[in-house]
Protein backbone atom coordinates (compact mmCIF):
# COMPACT_ATOMS: atom_id res chain seq x y z
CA UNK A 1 161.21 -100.42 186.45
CA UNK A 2 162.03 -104.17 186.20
CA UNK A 3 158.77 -106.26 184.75
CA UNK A 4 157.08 -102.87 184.01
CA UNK A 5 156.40 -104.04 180.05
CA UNK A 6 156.04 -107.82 181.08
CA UNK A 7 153.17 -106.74 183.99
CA UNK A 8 151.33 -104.37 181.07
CA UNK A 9 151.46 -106.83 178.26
CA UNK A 10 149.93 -109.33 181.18
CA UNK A 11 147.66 -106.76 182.31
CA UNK A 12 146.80 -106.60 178.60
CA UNK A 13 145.44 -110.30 178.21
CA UNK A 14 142.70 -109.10 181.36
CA UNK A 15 139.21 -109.76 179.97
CA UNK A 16 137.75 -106.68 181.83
CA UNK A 17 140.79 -104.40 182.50
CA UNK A 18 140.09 -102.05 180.03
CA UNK A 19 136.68 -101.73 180.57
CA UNK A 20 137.19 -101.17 184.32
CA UNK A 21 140.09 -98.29 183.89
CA UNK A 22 138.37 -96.86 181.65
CA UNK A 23 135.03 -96.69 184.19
CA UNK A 24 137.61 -95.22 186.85
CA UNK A 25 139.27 -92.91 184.75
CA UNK A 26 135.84 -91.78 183.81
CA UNK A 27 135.27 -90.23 187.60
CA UNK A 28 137.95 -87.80 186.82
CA UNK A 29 139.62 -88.21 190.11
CA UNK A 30 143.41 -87.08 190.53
CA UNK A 31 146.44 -89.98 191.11
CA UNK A 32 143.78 -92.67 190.53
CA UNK A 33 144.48 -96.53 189.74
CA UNK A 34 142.89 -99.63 190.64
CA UNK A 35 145.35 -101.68 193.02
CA UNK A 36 145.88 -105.11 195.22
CA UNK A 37 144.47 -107.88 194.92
CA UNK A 38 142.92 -106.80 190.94
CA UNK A 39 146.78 -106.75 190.19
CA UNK A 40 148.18 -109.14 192.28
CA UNK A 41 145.48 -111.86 192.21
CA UNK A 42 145.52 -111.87 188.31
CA UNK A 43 149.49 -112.16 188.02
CA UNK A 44 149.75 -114.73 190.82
CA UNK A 45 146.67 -116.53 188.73
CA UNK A 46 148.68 -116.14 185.83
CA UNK A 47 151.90 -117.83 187.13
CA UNK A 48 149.64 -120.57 188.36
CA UNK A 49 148.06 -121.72 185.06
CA UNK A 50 144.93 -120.70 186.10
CA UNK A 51 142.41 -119.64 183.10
CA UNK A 52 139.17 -118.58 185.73
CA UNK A 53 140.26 -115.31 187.89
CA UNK A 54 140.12 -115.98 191.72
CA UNK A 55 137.27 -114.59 192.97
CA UNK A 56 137.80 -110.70 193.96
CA UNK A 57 136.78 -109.43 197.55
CA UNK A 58 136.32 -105.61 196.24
CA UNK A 59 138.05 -103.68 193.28
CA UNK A 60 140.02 -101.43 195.17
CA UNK A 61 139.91 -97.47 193.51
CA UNK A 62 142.84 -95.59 195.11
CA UNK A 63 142.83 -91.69 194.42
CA UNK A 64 144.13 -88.76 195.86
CA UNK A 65 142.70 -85.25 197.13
CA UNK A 66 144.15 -83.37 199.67
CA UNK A 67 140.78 -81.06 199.65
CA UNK A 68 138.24 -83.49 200.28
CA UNK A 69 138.56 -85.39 202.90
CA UNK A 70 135.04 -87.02 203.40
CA UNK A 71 134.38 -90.58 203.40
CA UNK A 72 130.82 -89.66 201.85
CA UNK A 73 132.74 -88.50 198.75
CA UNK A 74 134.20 -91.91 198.68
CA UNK A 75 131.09 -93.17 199.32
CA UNK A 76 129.43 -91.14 196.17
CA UNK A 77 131.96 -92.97 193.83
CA UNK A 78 131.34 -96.51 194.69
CA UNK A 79 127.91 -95.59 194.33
CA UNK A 80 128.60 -93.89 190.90
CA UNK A 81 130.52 -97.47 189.71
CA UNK A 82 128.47 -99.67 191.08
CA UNK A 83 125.48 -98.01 188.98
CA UNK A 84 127.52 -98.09 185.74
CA UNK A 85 129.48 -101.75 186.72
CA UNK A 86 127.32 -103.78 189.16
CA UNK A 87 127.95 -107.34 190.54
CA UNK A 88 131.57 -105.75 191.37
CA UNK A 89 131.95 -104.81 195.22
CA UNK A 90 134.03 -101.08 194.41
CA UNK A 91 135.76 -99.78 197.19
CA UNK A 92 137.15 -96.30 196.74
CA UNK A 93 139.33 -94.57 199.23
CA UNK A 94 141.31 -91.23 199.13
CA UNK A 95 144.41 -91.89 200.47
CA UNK A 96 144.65 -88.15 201.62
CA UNK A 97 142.88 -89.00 204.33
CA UNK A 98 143.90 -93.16 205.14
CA UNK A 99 146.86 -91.48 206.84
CA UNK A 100 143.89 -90.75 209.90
CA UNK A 101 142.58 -94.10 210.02
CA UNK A 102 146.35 -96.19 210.26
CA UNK A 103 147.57 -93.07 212.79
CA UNK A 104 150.47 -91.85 210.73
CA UNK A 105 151.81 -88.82 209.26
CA UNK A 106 149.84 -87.59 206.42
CA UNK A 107 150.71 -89.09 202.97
CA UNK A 108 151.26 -87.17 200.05
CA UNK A 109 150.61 -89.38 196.59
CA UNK A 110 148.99 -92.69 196.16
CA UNK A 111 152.32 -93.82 195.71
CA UNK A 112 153.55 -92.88 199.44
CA UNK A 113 150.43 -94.14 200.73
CA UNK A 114 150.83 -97.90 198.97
CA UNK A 115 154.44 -97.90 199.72
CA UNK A 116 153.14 -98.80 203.37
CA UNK A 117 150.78 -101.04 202.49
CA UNK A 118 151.50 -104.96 204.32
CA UNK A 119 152.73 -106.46 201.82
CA UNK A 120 154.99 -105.23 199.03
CA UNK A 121 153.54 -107.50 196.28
CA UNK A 122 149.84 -105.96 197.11
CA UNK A 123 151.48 -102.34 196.85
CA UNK A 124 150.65 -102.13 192.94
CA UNK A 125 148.77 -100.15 190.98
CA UNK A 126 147.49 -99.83 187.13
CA UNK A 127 145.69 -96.86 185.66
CA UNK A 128 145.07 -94.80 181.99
CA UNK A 129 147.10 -91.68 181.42
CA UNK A 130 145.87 -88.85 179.36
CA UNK A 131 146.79 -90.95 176.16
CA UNK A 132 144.62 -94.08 177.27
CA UNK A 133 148.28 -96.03 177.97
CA UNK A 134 148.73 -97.98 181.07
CA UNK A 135 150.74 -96.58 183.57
CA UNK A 136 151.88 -98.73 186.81
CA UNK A 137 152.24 -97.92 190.49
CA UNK A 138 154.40 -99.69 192.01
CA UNK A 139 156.69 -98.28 195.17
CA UNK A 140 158.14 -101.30 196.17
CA UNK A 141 158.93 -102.46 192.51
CA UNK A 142 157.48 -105.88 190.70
CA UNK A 143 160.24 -108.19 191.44
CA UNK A 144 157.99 -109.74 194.28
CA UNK A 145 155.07 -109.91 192.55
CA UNK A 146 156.35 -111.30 189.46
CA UNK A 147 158.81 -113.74 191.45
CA UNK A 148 155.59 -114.94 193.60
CA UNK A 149 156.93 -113.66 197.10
CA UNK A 150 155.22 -112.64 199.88
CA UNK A 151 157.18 -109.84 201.73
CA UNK A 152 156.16 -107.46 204.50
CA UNK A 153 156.87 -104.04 203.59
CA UNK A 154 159.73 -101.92 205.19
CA UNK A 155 157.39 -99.02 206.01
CA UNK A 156 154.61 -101.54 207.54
CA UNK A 157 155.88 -102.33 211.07
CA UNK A 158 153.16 -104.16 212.32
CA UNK A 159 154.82 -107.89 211.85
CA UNK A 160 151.92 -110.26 213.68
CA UNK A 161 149.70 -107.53 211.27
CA UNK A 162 151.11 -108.77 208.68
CA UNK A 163 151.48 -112.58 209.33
CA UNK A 164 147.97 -112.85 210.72
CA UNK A 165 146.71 -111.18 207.10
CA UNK A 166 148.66 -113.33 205.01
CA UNK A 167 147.16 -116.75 207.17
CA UNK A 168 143.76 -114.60 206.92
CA UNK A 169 143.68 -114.82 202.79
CA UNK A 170 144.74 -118.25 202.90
CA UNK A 171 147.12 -116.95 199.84
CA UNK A 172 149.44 -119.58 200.63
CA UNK A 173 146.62 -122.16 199.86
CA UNK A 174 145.26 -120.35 197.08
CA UNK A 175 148.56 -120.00 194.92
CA UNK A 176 150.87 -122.97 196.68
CA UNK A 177 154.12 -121.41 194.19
CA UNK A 178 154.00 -118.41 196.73
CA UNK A 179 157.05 -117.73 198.69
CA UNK A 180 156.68 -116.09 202.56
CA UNK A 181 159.31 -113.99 203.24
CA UNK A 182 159.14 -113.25 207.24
């Protein structure tokens, strides 16, 4: 994948990346990363010059499991991180069961479930293998990311969705390089 070494040597230079995979990694959950804006907001930082992160919202904590489907499993894990990591709002959702909530067909990876996430550049993902080496999700690819574009994705139909989020983050404020693609 195109940018795949440039995004982990980036990732690399993270003063808390590290620390926060290995916290997530910790909760033994299976096809787990931390995605969105933890990726995207410190690469789009990056390309801006910008030494202090941009505030994060949440940390989001994808995973997958087909056989639990409760949110108050979810819930048990931020719980779980925020009592080992506080001052971080954690949100941790199965993507098993997100398929309910945005009234599609049911996903079956992380992977499938990012790939219809809004916005491609938001749809990536970075997490520890069994070796302790970065591994990235990323269905749409990196090329947007890395070339500071804003585009919607082809599985997200949604369009006003879409624009109204972008105008929402006031990303095109935040990081003025930023391309929208509409």
């Amino acid at each position: 994948m195109q940018h795949e070494k440039e995004l982990i040597d980036l990732l690399l230079t993270h003063p808390f990346l590290m620390r926060d995979l290995k916290l997530v990694q910790s909760l033994g959950l299976p096809d787990v990363c931390i995605a969105a804006g933890y990726v995207r907001n410190f690469v789009w930082d990056h390309f801006h010059g910008r030494s202090k992160l941009t505030p994060l919202n949440d940390i989001d904590v994808l995973y997958y499991d087909a056989a639990d489907l409760r949110e108050e499993t979810e819930k048990s894990y931020e719980e779980q991180l925020t009592k080992r990591q506080p001052g971080f709002n954690w949100s941790v959702k199965n993507q098993a069961r997100m398929h309910q909530r945005n009234d599609e067909q049911p996903y079956r990876s992380v992977d499938d479930a990012m790939k219809r996430w809004p916005e491609t550049a938001t749809a990536v993902g970075v997490a520890l293998d069994d070796d302790d080496k970065i591994r990235i999700i990323a269905p749409h690819g990196l090329e947007d990311l890395f070339s500071l574009r804003i585009r919607r994705s082809p599985f997200f139909d949604d369009a006003d969705y879409y624009r109204s989020r972008v105008k929402s983050k006031n990303w095109l404020n935040l990081w003025p390089r930023l391309e929208l693609i509409d």
